[in-house]
C-alpha atoms as a PDB file:
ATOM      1  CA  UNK A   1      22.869   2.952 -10.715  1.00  0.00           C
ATOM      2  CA  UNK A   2      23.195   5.314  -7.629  1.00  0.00           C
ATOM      3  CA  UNK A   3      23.031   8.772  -7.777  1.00  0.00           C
ATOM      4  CA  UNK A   4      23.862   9.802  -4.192  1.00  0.00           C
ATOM      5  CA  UNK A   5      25.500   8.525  -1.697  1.00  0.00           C
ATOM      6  CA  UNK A   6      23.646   8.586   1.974  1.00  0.00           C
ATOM      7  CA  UNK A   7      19.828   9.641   3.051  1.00  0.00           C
ATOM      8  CA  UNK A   8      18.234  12.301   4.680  1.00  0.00           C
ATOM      9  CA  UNK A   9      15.288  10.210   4.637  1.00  0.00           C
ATOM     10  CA  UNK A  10      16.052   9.496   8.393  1.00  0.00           C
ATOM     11  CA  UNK A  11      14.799   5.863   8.454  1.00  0.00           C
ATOM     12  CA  UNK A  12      15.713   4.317  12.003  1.00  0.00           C
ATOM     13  CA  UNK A  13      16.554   0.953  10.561  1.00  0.00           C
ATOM     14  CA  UNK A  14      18.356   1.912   7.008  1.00  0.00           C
ATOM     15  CA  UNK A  15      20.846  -0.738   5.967  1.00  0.00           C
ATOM     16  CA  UNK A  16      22.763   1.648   4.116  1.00  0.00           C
ATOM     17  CA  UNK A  17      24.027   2.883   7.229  1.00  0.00           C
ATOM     18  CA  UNK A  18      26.207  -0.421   7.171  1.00  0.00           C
ATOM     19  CA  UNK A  19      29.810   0.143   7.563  1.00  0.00           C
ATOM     20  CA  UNK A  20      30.451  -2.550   5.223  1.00  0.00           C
ATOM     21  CA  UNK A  21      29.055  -0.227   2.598  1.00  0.00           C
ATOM     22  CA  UNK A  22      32.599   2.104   3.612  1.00  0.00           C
ATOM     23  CA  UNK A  23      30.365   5.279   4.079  1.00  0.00           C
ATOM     24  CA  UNK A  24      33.225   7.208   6.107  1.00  0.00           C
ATOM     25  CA  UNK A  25      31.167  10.648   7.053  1.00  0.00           C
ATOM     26  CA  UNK A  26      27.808  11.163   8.431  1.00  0.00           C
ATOM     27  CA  UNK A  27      24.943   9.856   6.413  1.00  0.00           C
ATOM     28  CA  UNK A  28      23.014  12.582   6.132  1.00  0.00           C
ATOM     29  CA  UNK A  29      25.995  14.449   4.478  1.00  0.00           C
ATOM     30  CA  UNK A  30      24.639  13.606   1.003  1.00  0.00           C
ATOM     31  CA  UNK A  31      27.463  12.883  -2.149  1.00  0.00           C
ATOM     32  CA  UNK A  32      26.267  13.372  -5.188  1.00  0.00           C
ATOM     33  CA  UNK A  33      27.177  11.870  -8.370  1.00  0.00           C
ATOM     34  CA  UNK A  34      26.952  15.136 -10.532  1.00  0.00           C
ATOM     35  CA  UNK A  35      27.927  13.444 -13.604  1.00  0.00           C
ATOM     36  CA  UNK A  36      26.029  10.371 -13.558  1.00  0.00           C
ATOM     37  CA  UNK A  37      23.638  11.669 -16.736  1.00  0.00           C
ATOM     38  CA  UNK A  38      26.984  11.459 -18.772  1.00  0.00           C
ATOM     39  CA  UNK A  39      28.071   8.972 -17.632  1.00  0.00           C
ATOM     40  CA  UNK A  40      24.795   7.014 -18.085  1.00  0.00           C
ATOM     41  CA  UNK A  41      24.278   7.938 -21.827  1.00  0.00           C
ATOM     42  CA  UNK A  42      27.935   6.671 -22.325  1.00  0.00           C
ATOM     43  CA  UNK A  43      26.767   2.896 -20.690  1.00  0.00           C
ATOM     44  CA  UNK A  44      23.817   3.012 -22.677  1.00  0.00           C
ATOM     45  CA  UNK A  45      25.238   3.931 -26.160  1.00  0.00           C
ATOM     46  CA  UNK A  46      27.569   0.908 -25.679  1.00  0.00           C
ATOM     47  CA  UNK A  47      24.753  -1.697 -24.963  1.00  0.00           C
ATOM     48  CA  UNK A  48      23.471  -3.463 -28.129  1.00  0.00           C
ATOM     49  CA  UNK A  49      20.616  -5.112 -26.513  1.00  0.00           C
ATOM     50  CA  UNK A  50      18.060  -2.505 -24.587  1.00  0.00           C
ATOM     51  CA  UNK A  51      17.538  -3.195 -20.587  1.00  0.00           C
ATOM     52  CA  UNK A  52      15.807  -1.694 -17.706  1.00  0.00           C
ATOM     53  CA  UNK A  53      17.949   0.512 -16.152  1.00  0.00           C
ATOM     54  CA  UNK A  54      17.407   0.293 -11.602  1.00  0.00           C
ATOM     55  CA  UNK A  55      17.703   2.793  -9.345  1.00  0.00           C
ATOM     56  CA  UNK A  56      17.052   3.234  -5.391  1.00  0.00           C
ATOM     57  CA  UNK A  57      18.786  -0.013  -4.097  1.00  0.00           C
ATOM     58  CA  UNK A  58      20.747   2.007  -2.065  1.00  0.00           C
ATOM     59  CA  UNK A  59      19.843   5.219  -1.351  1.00  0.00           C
ATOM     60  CA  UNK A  60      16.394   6.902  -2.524  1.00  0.00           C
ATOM     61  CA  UNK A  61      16.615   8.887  -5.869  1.00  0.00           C
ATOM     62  CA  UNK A  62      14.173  11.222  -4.489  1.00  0.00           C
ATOM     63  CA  UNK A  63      15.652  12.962  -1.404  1.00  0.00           C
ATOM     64  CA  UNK A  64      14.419  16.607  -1.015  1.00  0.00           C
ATOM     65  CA  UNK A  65      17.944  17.659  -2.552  1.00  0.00           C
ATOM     66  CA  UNK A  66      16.788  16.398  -5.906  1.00  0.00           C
ATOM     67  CA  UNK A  67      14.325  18.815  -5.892  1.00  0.00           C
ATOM     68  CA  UNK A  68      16.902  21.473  -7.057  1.00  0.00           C
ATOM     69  CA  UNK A  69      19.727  19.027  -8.725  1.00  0.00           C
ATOM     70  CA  UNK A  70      17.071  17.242 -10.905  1.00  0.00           C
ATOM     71  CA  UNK A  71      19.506  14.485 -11.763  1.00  0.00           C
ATOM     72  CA  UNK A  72      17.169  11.648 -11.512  1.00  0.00           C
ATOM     73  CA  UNK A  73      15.084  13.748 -14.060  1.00  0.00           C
ATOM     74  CA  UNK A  74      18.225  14.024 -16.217  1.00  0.00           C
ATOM     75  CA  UNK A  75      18.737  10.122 -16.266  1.00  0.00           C
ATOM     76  CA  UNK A  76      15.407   9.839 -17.033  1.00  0.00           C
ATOM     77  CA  UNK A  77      16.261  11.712 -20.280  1.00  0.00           C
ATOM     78  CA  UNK A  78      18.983   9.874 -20.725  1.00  0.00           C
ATOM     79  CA  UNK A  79      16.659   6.521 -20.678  1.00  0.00           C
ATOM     80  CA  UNK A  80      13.933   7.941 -22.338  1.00  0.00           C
ATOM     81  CA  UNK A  81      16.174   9.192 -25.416  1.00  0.00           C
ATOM     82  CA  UNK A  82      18.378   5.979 -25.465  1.00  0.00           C
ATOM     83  CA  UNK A  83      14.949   3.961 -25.520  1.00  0.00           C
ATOM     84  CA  UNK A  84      15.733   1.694 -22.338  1.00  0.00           C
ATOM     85  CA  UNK A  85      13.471   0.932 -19.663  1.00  0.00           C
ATOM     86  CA  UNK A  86      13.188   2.574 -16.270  1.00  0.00           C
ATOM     87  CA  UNK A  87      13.038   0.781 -12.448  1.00  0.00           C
ATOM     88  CA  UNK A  88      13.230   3.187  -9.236  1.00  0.00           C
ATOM     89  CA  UNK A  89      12.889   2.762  -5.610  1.00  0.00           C
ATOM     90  CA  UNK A  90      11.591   5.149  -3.795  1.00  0.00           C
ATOM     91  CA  UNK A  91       9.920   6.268  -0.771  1.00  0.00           C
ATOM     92  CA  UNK A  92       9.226   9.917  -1.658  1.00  0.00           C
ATOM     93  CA  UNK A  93       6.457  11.288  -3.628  1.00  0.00           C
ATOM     94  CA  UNK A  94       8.802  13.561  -5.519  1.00  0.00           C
ATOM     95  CA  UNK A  95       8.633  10.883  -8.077  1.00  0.00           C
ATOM     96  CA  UNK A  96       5.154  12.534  -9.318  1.00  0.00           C
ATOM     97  CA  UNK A  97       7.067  15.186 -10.737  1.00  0.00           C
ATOM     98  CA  UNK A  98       8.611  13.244 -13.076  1.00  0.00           C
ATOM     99  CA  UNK A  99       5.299  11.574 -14.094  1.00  0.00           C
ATOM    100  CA  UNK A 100       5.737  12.643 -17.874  1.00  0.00           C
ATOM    101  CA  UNK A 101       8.833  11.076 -18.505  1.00  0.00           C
ATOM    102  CA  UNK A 102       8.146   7.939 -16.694  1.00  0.00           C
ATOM    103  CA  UNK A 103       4.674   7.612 -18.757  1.00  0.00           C
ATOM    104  CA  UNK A 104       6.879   8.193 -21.956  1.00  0.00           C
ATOM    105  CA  UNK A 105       9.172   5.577 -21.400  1.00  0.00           C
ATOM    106  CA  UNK A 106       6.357   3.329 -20.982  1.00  0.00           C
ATOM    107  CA  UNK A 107       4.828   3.602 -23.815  1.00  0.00           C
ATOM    108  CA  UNK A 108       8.115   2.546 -25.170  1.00  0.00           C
ATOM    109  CA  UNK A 109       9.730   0.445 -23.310  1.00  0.00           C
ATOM    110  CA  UNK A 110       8.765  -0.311 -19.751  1.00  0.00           C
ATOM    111  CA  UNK A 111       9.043   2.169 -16.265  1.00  0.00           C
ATOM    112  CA  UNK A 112       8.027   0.548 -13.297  1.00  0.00           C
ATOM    113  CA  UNK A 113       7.833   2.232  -9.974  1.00  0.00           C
ATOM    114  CA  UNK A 114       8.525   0.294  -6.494  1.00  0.00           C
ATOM    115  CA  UNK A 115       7.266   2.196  -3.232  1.00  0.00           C
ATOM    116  CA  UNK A 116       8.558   0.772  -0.326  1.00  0.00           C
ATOM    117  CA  UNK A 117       5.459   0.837   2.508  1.00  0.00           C
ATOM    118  CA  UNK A 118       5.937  -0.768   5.979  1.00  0.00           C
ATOM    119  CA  UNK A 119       3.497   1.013   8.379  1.00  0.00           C
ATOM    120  CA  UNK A 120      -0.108   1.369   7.654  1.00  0.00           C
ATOM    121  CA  UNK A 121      -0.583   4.464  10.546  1.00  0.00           C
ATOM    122  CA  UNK A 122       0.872   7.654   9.492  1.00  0.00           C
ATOM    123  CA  UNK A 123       1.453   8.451  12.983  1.00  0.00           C
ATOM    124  CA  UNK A 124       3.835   5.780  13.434  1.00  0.00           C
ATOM    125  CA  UNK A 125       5.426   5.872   9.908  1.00  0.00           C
ATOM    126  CA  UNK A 126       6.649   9.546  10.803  1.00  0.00           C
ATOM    127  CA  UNK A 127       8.171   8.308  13.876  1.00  0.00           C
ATOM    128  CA  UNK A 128      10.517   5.528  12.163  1.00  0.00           C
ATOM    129  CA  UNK A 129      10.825   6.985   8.368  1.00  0.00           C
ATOM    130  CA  UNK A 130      10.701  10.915   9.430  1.00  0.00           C
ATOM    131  CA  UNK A 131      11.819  13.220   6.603  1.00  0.00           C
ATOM    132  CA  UNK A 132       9.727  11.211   3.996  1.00  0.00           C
ATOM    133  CA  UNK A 133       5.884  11.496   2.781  1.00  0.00           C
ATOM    134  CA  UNK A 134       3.702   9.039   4.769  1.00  0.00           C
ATOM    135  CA  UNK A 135       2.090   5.824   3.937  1.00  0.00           C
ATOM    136  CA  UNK A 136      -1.067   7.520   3.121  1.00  0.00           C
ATOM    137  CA  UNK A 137       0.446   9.944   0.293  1.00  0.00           C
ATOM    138  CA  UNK A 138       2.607   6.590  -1.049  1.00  0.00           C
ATOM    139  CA  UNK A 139      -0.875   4.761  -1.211  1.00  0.00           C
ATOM    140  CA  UNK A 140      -1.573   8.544  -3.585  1.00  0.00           C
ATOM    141  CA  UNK A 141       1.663   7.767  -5.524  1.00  0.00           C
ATOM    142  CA  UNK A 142       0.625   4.347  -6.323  1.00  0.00           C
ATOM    143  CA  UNK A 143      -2.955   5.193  -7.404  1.00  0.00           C
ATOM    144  CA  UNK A 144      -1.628   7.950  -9.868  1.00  0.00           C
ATOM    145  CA  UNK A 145       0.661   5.227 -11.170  1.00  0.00           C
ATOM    146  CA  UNK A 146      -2.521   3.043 -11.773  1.00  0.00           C
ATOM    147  CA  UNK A 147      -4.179   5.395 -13.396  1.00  0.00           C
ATOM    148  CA  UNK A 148      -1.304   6.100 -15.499  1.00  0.00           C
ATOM    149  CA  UNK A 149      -0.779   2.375 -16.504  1.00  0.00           C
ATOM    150  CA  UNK A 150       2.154   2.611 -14.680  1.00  0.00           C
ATOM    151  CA  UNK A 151       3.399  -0.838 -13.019  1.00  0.00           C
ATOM    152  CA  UNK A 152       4.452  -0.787  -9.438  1.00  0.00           C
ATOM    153  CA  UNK A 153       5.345  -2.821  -7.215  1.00  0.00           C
ATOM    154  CA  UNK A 154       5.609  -2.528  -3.117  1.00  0.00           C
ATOM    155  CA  UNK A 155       8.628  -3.655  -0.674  1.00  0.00           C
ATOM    156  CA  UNK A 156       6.671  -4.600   2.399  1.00  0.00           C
ATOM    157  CA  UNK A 157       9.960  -4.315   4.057  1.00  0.00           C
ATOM    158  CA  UNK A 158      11.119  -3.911   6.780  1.00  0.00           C
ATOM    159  CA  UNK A 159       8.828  -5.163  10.104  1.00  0.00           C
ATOM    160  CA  UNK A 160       9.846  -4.332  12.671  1.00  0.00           C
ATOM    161  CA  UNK A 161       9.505  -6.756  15.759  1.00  0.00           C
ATOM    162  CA  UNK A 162       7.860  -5.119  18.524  1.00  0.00           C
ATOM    163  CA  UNK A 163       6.601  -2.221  16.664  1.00  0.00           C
ATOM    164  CA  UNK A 164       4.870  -2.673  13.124  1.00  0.00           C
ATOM    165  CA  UNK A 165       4.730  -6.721  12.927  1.00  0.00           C
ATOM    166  CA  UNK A 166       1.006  -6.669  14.118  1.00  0.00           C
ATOM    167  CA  UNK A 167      -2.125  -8.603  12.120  1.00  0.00           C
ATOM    168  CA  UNK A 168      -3.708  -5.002  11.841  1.00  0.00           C
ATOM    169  CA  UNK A 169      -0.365  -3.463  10.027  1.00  0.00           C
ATOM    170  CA  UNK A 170       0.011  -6.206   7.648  1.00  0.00           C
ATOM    171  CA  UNK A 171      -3.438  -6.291   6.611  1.00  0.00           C
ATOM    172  CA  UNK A 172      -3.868  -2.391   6.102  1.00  0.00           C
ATOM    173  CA  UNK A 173      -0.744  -2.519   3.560  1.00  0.00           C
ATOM    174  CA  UNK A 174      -1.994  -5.263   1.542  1.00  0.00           C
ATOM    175  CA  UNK A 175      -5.480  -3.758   1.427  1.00  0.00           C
ATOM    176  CA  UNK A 176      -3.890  -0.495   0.129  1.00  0.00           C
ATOM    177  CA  UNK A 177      -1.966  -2.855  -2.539  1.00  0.00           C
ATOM    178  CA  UNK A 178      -4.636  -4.710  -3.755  1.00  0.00           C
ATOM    179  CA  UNK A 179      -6.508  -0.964  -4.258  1.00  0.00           C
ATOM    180  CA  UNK A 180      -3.734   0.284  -5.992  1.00  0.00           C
ATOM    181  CA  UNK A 181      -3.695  -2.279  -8.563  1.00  0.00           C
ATOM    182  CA  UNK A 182       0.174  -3.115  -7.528  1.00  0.00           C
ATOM    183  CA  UNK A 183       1.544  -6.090  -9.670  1.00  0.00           C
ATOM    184  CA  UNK A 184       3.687  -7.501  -7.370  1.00  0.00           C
ATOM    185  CA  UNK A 185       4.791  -7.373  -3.340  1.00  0.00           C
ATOM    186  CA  UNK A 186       8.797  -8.394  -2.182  1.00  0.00           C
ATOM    187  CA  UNK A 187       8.762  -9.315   0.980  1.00  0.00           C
ATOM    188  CA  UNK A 188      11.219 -12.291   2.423  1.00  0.00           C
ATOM    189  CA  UNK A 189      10.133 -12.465   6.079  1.00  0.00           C
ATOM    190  CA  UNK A 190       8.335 -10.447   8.411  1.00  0.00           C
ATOM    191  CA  UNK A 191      11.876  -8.609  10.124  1.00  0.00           C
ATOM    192  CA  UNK A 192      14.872  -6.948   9.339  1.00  0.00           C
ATOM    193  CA  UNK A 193      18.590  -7.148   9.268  1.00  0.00           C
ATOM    194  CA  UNK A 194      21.007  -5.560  11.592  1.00  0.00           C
ATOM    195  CA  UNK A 195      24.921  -5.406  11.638  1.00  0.00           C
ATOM    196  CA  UNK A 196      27.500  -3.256  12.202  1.00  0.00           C
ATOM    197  CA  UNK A 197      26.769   0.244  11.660  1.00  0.00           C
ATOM    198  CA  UNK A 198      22.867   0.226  11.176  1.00  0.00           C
ATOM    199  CA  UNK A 199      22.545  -1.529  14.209  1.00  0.00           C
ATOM    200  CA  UNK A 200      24.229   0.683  16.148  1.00  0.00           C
ATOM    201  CA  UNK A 201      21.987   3.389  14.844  1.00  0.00           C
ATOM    202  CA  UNK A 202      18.651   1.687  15.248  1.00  0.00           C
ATOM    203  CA  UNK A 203      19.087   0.949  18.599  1.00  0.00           C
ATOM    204  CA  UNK A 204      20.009   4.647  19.704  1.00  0.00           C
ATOM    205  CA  UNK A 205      15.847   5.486  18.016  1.00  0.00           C
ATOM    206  CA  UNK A 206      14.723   2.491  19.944  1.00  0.00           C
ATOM    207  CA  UNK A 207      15.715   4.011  23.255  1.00  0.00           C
ATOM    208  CA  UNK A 208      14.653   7.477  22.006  1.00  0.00           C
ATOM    209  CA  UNK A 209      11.243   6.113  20.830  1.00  0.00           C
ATOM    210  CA  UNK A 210      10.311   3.008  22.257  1.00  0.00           C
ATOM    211  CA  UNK A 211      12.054   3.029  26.047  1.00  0.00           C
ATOM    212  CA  UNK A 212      13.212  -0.178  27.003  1.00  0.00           C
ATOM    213  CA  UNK A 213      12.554  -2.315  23.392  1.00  0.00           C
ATOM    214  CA  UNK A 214      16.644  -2.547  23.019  1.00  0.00           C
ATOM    215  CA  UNK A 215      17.119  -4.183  25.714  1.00  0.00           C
ATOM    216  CA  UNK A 216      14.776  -6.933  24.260  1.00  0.00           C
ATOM    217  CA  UNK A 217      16.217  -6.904  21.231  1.00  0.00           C
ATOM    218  CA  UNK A 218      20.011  -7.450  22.549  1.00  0.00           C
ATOM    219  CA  UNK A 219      18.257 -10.311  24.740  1.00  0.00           C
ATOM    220  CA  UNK A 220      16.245 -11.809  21.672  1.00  0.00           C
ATOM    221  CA  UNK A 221      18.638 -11.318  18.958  1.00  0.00           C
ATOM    222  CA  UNK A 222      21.855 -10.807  20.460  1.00  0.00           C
ATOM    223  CA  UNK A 223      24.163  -9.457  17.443  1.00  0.00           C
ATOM    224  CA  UNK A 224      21.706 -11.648  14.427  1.00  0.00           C
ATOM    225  CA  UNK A 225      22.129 -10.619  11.238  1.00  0.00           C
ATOM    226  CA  UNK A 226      18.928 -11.375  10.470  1.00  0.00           C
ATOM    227  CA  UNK A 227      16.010 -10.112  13.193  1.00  0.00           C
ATOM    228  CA  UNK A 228      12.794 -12.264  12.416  1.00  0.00           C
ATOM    229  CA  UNK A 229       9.635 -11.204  14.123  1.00  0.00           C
ATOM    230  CA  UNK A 230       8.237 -14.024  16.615  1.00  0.00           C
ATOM    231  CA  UNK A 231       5.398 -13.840  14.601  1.00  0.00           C
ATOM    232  CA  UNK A 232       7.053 -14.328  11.275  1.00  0.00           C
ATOM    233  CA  UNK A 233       5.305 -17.795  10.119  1.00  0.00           C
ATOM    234  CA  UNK A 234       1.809 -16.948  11.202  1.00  0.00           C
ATOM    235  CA  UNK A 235       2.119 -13.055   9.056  1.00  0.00           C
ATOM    236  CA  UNK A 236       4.130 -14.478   6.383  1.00  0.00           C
ATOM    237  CA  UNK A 237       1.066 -17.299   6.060  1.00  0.00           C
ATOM    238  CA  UNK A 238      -1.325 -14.542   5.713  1.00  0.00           C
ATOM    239  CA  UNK A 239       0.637 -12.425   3.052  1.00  0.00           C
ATOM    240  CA  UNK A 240       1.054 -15.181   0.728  1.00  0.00           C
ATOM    241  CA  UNK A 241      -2.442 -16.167   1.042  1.00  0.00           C
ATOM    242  CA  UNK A 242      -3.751 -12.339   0.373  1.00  0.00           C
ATOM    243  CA  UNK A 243      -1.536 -11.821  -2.924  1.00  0.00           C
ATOM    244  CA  UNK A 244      -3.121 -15.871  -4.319  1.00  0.00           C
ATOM    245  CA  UNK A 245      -6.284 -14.211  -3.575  1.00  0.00           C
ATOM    246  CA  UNK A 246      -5.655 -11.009  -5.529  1.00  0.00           C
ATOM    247  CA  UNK A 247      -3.560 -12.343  -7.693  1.00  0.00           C
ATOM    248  CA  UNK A 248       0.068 -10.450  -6.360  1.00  0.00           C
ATOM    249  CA  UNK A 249       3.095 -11.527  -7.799  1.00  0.00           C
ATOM    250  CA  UNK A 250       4.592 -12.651  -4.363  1.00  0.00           C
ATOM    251  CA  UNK A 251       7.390 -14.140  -4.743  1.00  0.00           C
ATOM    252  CA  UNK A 252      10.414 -11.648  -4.780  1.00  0.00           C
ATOM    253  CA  UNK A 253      12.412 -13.367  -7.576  1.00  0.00           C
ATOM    254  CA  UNK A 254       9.477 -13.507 -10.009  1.00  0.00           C
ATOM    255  CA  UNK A 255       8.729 -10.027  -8.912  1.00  0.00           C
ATOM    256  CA  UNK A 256      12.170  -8.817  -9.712  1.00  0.00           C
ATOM    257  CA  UNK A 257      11.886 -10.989 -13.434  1.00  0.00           C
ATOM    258  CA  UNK A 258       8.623  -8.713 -13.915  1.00  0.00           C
ATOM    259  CA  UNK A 259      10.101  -5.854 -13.125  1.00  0.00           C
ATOM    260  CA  UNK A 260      13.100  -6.051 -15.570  1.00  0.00           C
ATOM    261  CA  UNK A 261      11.267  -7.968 -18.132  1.00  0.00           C
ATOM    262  CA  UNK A 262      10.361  -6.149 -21.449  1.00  0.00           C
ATOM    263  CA  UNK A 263       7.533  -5.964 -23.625  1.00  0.00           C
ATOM    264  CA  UNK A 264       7.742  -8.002 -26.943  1.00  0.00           C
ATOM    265  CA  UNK A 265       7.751  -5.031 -29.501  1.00  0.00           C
ATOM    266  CA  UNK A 266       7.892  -7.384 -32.216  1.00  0.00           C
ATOM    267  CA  UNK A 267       6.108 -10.477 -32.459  1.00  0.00           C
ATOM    268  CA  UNK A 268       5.931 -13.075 -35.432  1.00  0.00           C
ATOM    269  CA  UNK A 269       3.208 -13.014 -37.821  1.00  0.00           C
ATOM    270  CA  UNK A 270       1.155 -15.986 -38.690  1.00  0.00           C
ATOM    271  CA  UNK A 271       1.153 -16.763 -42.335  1.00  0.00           C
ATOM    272  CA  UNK A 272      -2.029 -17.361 -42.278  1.00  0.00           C
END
């Protein structure tokens, strides 16, 4: 499910910002999906086997406007009360508010929370993902999740090439990971995707923060959907050999069948 429509987030290289998503006003001019709690507890009352229900794909449950709406909190009742799981994306360390409920849907079912982190220096996290809490106070977020027996997961996505897609970046996030007891890591390649719309958008920051990187870019990529750094193989070595070491779920398909997978509540007794 998504419960807005559009960020405020601010992220120079969103892929929401896609015109093939049909978003015909300014991004940042948030919709909201006022009756998605009703409409939720309708879905769920027709479902005869329980799920995890996902959230954040799109667009972050937890922009600052939620603060006053609360309806991520009021799906989160919905879930909780209808006894179905719980998966969010998010960036934002709102999600600590709603702590409580996530905690009590784990101990029924499952709730597992996915931080996306793709800078390990605060300084230059602000710059490309401004209106959201740093890397540092996500690292926070995913230690109160530990200690909560909370499982969460990280999107190490995306690098960008040029600016984050450094030896020192890569190995500062998965540090922080491997601290925070994180289950699992999606990441496809060390890059990002660009097309019509997002592109657009991303290369107005580049000028406005890094003078002179678009041109490389249009010279390097041209109009590539996909925008692989030049260092991809050597980074994407070095991330799959952390998470064998520490035991990360790294693959992003068997993270995604952890994520949704629930716990056996009933298992079959031995006669003997």
């Amino acid at each position: 499910m998504n419960i807005y429509r559009g960020c405020t987030h601010g992220c120079i290289y969103c892929d929401s910002r896609s015109l093939c998503y049909h978003i015909d006003h300014p991004f940042e001019d948030i919709e909201v999906k006022q009756n998605a709690p009703e409409l939720l507890e309708k879905a769920l009352r027709s479902r005869r086997r329980k799920c995890v229900v996902g959230t954040g794909s799109m667009c972050d449950p937890y922009m600052p406007v939620e603060k006053e709406l609360m309806i991520m909190r009021k799906c989160l009742e919905v879930i909780e009360r209808n006894g179905f799981g719980a998966a969010l994306i998010t960036k934002s360390d709102l999600v600590l508010r709603d702590l409580d409920l996530l905690c009590s849907i784990n101990e029924e079912q499952k709730a597992a929370v996915q931080i996306t982190m793709t800078t390990f220096s605060d300084e230059l996290c602000r710059m490309i993902e401004p209106n959201v809490c740093p890397t540092s106070r996500r690292y926070e977020v995913l230690k109160t999740m530990q200690e909560n027996r909370i499982p969460t997961y990280v999107w190490l996505t995306p690098i960008l090439p040029y600016i984050n897609d450094t030896q020192e970046n890569l190995s500062g996030l998965l540090e922080m990971c491997a601290d925070a007891g994180v289950k699992g890591i999606v990441c496809y390649n060390m890059g990002l995707t660009l097309r019509e719309g997002n592109r657009e958008y991303f290369y107005s920051a580049l000028d406005r923060l890094f003078p002179g990187l678009k041109k490389r870019y249009e010279k390097e990529f041209g109009l590539s959907y996909v925008v692989n750094s030049p260092y991809n193989g050597r980074l994407m070595a070095h991330f799959h050999s952390f998470c064998e070491k520490y035991g990360l779920i790294h693959d992003p398909e068997q993270c995604f069948e952890d994520i949704v997978r629930l716990p056996e509540k009933y298992k079959q007794l031995s006669l003997f």
